[in-house]
PDB file of N, CA and C in Angstrom:
ATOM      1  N   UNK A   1     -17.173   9.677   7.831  1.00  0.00           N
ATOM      2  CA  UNK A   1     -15.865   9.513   7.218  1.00  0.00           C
ATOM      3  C   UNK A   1     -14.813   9.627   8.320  1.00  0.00           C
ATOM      4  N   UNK A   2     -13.859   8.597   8.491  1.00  0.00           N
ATOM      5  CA  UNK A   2     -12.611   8.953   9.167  1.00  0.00           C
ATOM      6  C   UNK A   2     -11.224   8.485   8.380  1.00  0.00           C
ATOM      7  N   UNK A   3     -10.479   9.393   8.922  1.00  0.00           N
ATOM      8  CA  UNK A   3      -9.058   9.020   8.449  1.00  0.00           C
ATOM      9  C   UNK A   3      -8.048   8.236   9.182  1.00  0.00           C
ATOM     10  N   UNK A   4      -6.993   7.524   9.061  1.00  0.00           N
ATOM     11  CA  UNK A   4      -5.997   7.462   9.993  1.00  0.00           C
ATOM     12  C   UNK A   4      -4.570   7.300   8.797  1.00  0.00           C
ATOM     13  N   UNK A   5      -3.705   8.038   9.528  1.00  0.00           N
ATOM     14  CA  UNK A   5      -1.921   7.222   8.874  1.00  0.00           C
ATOM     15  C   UNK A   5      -1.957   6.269   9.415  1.00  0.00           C
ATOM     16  N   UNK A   6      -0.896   5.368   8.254  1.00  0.00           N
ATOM     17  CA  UNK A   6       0.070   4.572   8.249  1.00  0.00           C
ATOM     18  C   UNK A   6       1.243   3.803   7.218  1.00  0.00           C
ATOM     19  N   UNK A   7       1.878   3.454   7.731  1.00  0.00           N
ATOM     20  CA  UNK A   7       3.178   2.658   6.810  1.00  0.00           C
ATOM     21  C   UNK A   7       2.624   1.691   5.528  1.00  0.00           C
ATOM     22  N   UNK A   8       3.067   1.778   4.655  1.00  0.00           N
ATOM     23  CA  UNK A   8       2.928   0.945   3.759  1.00  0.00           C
ATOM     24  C   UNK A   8       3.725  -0.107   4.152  1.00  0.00           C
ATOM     25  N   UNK A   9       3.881  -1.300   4.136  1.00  0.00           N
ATOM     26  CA  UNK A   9       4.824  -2.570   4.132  1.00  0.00           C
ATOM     27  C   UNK A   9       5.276  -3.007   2.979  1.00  0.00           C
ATOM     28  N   UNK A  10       6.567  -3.244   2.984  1.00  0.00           N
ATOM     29  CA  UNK A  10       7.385  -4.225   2.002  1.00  0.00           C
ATOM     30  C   UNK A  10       7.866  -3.871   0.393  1.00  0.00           C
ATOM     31  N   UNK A  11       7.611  -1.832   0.919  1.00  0.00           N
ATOM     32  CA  UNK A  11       8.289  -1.661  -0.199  1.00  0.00           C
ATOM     33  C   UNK A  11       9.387  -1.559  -0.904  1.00  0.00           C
ATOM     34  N   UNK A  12      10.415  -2.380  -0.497  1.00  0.00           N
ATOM     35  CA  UNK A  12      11.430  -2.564  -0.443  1.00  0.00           C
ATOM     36  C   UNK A  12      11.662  -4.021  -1.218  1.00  0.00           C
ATOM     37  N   UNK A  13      10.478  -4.631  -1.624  1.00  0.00           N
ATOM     38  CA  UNK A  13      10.591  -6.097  -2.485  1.00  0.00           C
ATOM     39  C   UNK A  13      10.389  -5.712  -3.889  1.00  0.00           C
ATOM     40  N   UNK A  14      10.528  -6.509  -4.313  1.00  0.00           N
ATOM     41  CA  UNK A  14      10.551  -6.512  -5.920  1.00  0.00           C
ATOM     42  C   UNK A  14       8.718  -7.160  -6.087  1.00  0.00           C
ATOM     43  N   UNK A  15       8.627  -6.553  -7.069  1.00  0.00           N
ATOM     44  CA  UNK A  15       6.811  -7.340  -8.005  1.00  0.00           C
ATOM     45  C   UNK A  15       7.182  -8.394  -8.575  1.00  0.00           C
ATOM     46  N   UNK A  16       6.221  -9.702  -8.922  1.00  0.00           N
ATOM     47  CA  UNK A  16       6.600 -11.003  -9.645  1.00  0.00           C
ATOM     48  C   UNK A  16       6.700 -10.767 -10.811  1.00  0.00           C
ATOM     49  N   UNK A  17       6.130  -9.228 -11.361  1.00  0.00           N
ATOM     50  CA  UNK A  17       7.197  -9.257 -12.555  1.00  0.00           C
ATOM     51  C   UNK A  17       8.108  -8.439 -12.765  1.00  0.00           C
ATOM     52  N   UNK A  18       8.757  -8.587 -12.083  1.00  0.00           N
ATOM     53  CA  UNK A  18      10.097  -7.920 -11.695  1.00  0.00           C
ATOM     54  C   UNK A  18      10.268  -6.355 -11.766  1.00  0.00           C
ATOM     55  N   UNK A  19       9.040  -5.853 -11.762  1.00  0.00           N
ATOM     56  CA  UNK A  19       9.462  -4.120 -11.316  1.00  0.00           C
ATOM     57  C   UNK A  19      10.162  -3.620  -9.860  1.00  0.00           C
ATOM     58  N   UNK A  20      10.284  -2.895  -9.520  1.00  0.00           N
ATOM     59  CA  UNK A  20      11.015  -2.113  -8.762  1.00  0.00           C
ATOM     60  C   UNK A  20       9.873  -1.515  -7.699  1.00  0.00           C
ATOM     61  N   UNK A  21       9.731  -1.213  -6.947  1.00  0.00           N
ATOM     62  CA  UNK A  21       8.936  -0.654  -5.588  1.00  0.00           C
ATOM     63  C   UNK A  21       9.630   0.573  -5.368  1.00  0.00           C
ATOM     64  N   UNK A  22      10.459  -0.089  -5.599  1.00  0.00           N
ATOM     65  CA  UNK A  22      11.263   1.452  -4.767  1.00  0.00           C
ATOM     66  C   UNK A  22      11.242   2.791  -6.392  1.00  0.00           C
ATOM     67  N   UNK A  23      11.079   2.298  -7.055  1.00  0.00           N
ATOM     68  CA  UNK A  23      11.488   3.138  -7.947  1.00  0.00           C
ATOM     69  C   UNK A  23      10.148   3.578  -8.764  1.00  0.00           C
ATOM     70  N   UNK A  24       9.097   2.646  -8.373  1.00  0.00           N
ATOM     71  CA  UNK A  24       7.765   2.877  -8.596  1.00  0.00           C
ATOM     72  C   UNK A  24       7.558   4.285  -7.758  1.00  0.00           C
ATOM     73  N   UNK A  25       7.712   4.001  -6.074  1.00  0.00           N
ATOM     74  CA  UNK A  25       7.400   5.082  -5.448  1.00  0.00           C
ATOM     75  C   UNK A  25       7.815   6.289  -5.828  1.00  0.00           C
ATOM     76  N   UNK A  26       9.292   6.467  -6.147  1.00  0.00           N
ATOM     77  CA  UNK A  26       9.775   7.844  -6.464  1.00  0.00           C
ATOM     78  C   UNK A  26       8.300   8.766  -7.624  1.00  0.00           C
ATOM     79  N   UNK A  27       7.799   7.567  -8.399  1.00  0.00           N
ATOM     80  CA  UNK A  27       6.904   8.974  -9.349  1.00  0.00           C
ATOM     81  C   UNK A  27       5.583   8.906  -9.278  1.00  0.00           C
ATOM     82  N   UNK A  28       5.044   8.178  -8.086  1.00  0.00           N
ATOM     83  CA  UNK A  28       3.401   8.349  -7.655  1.00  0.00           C
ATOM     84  C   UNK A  28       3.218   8.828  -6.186  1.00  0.00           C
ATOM     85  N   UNK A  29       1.792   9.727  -6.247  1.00  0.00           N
ATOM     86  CA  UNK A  29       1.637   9.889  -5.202  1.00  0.00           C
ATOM     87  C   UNK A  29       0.144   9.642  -4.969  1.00  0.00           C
ATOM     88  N   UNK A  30      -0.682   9.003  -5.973  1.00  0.00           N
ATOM     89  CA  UNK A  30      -2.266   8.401  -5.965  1.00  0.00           C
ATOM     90  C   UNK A  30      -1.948   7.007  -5.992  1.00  0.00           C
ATOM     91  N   UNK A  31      -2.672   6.590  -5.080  1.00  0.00           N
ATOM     92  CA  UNK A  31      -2.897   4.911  -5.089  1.00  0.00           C
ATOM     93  C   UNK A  31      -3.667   4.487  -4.705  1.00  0.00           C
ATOM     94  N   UNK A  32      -3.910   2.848  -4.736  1.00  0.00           N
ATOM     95  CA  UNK A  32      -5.760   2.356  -5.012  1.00  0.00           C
ATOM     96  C   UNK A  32      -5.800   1.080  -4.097  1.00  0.00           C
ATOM     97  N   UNK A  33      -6.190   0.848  -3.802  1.00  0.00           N
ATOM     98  CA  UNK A  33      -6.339  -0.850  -2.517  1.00  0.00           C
ATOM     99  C   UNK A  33      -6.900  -1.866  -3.342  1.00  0.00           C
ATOM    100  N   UNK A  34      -5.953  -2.909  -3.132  1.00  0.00           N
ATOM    101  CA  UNK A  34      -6.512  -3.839  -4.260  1.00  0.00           C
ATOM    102  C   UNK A  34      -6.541  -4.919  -3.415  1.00  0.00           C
ATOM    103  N   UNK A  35      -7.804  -5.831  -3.304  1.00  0.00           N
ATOM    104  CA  UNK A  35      -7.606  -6.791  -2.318  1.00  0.00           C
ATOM    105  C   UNK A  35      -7.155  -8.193  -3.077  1.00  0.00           C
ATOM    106  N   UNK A  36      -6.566  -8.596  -2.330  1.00  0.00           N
ATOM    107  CA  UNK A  36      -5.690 -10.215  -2.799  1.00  0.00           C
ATOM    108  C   UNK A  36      -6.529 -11.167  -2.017  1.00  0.00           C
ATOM    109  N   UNK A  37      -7.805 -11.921  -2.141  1.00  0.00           N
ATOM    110  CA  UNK A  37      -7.948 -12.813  -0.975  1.00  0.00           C
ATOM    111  C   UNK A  37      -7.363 -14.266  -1.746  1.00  0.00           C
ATOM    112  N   UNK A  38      -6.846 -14.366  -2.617  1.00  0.00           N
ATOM    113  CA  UNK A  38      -5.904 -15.662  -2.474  1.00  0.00           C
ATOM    114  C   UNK A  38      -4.817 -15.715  -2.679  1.00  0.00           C
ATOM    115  N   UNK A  39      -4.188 -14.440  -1.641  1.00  0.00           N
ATOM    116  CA  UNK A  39      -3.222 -14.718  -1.068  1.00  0.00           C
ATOM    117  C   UNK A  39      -2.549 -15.615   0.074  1.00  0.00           C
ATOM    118  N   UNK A  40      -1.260 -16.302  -0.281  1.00  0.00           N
ATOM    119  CA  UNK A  40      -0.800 -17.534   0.608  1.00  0.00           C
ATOM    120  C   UNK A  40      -0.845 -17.230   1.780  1.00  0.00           C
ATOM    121  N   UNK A  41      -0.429 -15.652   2.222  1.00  0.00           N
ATOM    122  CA  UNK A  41       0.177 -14.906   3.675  1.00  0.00           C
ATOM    123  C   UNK A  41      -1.461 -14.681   4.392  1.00  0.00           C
ATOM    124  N   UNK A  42      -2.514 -14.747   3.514  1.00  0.00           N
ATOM    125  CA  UNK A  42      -3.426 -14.140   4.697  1.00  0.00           C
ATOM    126  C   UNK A  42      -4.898 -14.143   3.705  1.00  0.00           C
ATOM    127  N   UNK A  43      -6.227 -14.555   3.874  1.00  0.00           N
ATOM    128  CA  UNK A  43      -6.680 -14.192   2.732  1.00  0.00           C
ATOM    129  C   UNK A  43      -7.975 -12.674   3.003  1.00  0.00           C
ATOM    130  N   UNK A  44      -7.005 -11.989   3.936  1.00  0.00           N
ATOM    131  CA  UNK A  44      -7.221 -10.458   4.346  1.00  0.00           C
ATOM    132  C   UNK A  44      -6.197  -9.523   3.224  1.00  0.00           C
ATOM    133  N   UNK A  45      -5.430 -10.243   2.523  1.00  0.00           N
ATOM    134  CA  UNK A  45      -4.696  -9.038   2.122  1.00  0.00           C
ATOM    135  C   UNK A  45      -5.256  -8.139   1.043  1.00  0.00           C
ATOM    136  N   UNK A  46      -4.002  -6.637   1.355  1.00  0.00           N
ATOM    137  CA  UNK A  46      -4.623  -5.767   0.557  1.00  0.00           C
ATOM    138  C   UNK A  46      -3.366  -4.771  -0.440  1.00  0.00           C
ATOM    139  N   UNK A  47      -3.318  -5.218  -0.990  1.00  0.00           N
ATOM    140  CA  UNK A  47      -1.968  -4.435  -2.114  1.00  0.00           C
ATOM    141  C   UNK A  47      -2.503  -3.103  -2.223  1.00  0.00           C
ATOM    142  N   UNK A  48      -1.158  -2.043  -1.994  1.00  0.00           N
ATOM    143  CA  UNK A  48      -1.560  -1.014  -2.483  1.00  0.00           C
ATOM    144  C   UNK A  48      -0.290  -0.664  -3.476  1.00  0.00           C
ATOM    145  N   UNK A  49      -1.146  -0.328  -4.458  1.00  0.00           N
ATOM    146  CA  UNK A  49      -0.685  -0.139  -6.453  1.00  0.00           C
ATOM    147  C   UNK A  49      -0.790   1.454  -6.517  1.00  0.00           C
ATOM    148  N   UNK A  50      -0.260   1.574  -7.791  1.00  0.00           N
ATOM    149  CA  UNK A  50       0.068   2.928  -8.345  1.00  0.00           C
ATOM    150  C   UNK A  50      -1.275   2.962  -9.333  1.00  0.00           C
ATOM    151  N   UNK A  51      -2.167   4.257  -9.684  1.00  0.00           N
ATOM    152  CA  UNK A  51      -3.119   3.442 -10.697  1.00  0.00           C
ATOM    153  C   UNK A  51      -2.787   3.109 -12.003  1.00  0.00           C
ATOM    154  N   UNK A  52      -1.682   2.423 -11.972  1.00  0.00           N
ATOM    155  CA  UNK A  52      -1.801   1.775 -13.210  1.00  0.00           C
ATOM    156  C   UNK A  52      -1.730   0.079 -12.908  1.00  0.00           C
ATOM    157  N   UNK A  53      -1.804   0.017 -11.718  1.00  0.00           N
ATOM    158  CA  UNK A  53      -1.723  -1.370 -11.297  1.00  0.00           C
ATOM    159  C   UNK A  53      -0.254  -1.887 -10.627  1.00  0.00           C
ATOM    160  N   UNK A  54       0.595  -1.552 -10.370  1.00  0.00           N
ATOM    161  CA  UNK A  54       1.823  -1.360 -10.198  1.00  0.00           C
ATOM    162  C   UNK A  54       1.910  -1.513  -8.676  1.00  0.00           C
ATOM    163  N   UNK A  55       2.377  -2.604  -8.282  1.00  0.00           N
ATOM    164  CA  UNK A  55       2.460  -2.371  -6.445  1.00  0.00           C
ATOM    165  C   UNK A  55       3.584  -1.753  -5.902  1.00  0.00           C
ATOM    166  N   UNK A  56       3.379  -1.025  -4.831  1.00  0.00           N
ATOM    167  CA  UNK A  56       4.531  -0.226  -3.985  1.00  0.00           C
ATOM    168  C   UNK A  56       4.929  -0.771  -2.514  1.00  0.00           C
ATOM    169  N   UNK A  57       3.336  -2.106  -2.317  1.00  0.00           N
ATOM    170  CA  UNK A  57       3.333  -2.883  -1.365  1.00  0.00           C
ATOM    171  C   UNK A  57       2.033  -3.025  -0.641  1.00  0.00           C
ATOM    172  N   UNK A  58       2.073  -3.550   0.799  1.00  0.00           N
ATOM    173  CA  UNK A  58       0.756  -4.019   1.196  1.00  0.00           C
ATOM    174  C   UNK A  58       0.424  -2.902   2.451  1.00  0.00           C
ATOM    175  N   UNK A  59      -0.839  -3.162   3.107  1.00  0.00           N
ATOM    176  CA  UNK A  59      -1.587  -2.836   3.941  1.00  0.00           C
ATOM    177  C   UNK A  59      -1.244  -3.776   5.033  1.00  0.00           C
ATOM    178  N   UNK A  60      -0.781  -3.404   6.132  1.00  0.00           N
ATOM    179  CA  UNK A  60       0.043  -4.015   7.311  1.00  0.00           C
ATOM    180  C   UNK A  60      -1.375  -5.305   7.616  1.00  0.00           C
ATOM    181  N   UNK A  61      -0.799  -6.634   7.752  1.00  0.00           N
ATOM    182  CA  UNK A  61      -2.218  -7.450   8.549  1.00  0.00           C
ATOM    183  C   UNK A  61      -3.388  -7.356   9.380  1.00  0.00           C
ATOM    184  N   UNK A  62      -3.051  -6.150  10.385  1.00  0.00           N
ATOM    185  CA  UNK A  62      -3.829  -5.636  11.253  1.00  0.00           C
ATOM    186  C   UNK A  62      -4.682  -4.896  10.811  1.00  0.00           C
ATOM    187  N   UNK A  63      -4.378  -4.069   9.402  1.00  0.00           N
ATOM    188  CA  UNK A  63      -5.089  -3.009   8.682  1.00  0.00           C
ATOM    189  C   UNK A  63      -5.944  -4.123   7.952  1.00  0.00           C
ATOM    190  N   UNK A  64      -5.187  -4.979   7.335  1.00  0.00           N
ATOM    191  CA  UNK A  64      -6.118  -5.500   6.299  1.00  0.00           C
ATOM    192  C   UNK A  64      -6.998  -6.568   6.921  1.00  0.00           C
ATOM    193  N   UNK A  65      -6.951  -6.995   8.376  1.00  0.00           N
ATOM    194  CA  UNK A  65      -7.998  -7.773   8.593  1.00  0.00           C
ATOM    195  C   UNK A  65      -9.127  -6.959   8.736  1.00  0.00           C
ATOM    196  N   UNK A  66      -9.258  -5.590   9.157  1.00  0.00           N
ATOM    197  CA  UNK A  66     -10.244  -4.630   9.618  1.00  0.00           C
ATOM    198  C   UNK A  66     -11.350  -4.362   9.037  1.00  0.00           C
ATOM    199  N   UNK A  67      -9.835  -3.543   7.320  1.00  0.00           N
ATOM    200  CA  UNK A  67     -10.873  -3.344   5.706  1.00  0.00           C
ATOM    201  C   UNK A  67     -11.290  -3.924   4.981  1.00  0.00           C
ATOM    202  N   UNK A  68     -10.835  -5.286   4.672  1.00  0.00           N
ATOM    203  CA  UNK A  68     -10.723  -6.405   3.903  1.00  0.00           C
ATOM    204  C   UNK A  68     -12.114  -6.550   3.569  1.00  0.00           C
ATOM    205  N   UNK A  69     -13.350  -6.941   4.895  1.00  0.00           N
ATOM    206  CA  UNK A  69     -14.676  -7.161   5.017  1.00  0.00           C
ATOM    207  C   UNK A  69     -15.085  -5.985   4.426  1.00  0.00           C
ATOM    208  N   UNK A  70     -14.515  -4.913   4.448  1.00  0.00           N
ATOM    209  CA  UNK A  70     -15.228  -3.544   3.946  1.00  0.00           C
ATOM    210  C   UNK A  70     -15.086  -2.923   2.968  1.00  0.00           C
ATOM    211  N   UNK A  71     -14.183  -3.563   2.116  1.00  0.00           N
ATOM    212  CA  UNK A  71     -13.823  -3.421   0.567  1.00  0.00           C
ATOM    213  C   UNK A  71     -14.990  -4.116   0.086  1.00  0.00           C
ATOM    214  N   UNK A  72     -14.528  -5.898   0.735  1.00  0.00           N
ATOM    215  CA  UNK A  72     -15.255  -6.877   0.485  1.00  0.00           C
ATOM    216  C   UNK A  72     -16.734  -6.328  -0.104  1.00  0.00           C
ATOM    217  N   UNK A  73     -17.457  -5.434   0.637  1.00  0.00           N
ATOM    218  CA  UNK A  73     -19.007  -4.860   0.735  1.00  0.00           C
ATOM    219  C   UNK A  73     -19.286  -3.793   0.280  1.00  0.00           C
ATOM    220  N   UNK A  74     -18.471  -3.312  -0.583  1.00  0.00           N
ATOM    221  CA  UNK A  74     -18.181  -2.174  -1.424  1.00  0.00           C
ATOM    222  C   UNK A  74     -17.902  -0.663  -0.801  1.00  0.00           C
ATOM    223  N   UNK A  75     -17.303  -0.835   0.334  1.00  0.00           N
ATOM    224  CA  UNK A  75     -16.835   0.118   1.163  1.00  0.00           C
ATOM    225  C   UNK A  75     -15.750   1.029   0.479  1.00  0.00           C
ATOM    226  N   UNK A  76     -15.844   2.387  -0.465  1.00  0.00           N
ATOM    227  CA  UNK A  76     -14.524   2.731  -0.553  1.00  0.00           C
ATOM    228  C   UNK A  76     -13.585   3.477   0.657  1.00  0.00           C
ATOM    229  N   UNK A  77     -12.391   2.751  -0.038  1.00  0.00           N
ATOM    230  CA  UNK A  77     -11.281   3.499   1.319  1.00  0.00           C
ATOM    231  C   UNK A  77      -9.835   3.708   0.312  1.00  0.00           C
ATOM    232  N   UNK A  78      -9.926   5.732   0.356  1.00  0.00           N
ATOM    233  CA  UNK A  78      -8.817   6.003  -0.650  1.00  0.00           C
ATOM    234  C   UNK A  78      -7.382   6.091   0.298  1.00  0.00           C
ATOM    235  N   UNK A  79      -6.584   6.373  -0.426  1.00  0.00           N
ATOM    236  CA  UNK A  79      -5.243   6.123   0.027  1.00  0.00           C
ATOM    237  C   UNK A  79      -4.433   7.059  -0.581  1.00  0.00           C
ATOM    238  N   UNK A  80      -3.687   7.923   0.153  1.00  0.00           N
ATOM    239  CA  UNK A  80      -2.802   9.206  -0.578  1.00  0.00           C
ATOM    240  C   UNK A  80      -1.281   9.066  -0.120  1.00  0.00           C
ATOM    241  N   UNK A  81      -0.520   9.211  -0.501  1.00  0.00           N
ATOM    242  CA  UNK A  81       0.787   9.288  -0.068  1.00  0.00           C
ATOM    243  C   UNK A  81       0.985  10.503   0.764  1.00  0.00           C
ATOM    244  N   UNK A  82       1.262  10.652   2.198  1.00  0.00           N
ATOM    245  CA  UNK A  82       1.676  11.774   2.677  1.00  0.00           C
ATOM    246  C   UNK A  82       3.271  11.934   2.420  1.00  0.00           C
ATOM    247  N   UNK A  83       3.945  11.486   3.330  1.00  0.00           N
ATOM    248  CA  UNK A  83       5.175  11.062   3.026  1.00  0.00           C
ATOM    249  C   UNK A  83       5.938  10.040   2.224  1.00  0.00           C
ATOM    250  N   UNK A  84       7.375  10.260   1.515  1.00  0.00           N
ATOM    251  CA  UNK A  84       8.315   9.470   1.274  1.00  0.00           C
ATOM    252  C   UNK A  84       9.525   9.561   2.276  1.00  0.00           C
ATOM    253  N   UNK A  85       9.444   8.753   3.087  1.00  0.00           N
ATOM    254  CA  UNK A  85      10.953   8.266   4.019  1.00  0.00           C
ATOM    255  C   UNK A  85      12.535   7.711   3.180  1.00  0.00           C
ATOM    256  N   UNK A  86      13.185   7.814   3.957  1.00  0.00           N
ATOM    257  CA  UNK A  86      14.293   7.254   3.648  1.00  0.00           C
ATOM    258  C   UNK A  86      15.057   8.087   2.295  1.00  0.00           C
ATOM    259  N   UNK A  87      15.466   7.324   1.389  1.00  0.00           N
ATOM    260  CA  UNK A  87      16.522   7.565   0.362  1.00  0.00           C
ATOM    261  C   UNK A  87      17.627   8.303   0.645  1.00  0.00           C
ATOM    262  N   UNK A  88      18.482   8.440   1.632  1.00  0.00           N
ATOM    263  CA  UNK A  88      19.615   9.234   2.137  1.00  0.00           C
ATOM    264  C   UNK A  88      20.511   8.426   2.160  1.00  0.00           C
ATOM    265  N   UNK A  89      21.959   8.853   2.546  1.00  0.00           N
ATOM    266  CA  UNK A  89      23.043   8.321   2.839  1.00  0.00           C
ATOM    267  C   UNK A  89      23.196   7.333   3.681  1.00  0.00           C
ATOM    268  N   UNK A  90      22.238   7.421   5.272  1.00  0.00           N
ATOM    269  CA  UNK A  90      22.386   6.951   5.887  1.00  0.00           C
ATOM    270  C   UNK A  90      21.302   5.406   6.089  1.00  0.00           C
ATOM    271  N   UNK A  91      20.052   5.978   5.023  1.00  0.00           N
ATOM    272  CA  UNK A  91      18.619   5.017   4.914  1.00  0.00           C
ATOM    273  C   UNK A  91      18.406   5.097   3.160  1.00  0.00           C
ATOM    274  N   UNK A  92      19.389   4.411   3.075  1.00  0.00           N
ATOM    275  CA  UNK A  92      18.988   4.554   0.843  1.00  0.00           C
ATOM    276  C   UNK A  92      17.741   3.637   0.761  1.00  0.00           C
ATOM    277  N   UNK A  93      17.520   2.677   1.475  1.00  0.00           N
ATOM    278  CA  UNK A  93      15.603   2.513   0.795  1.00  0.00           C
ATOM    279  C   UNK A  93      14.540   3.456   1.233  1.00  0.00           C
ATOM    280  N   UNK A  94      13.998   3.533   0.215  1.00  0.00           N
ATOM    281  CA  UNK A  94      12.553   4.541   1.030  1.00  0.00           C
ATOM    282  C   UNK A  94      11.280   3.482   1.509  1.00  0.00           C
ATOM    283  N   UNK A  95      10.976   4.173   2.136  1.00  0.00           N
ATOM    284  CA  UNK A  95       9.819   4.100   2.832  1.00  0.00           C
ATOM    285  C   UNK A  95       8.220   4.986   2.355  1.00  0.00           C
ATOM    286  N   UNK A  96       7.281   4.880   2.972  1.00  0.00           N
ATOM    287  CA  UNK A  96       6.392   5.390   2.176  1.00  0.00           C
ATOM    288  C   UNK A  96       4.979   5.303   3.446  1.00  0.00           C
ATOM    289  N   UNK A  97       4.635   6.271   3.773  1.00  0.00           N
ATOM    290  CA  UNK A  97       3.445   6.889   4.605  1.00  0.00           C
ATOM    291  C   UNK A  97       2.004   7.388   3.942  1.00  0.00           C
ATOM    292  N   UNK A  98       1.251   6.741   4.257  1.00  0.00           N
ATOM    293  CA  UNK A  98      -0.357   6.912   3.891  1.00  0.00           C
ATOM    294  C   UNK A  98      -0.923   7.580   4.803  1.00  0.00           C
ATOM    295  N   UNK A  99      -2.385   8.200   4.017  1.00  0.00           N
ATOM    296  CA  UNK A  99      -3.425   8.807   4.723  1.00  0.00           C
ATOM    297  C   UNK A  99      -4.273   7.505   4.330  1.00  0.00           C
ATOM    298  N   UNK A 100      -5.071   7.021   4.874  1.00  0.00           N
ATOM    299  CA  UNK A 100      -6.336   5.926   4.541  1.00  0.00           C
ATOM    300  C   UNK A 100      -7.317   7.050   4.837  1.00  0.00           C
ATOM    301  N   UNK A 101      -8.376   7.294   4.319  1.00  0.00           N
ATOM    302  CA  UNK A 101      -9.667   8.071   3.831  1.00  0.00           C
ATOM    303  C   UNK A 101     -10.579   6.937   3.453  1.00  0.00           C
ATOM    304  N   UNK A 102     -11.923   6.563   4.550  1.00  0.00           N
ATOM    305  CA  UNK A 102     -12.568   5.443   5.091  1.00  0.00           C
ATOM    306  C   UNK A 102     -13.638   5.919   4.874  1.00  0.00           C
ATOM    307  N   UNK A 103     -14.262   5.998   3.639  1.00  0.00           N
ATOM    308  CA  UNK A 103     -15.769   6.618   3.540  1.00  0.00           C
ATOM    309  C   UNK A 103     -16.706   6.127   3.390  1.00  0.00           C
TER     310      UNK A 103
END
């Protein structure tokens, strides 16, 4: 088993059905890797959702070309929220920091 941090990407967009990211994040801190391979941007990608299905955003390209094959093969790899960034005066979007747990 190994771990590493990192950034979630793009939580700062809206979902196609029009929920909120940013406002998703404020009330989860469990989330699940959901792979997208027909996605337009890459067909490595990997959404990470709230468990109710709810995205907060993706797994940076570099991450998801790595795991993608290893989801693919029934590899689980959990995902915890360490940190929430931002929401201040000076940074009102948040941001959002993972543990990946690669077992």
């Amino acid at each position: 088993m190994r771990s590493l941090f990192t950034k979630v990407v793009g939580v700062s967009h809206t979902n196609d059905d029009g929920s909120n990211r940013q406002q998703i994040l404020q009330d989860w801190r469990t989330l699940q890797l959901i792979r997208d391979p027909d996605n337009p941007h890459g067909g490595n990608a990997i959404k990470i959702c709230v468990s109710t299905g709810q995205q907060v955003g993706w797994l940076s390209s570099e991450l998801a070309a790595e795991f993608a094959p290893k989801i693919d093969k029934g590899k689980r790899i959990e995902a915890v929220i360490t940190e929430i960034t931002g929401g201040i005066e000076e940074n009102k979007t948040l941001g959002c920091n993972v543990k990946l747990i690669i077992h």
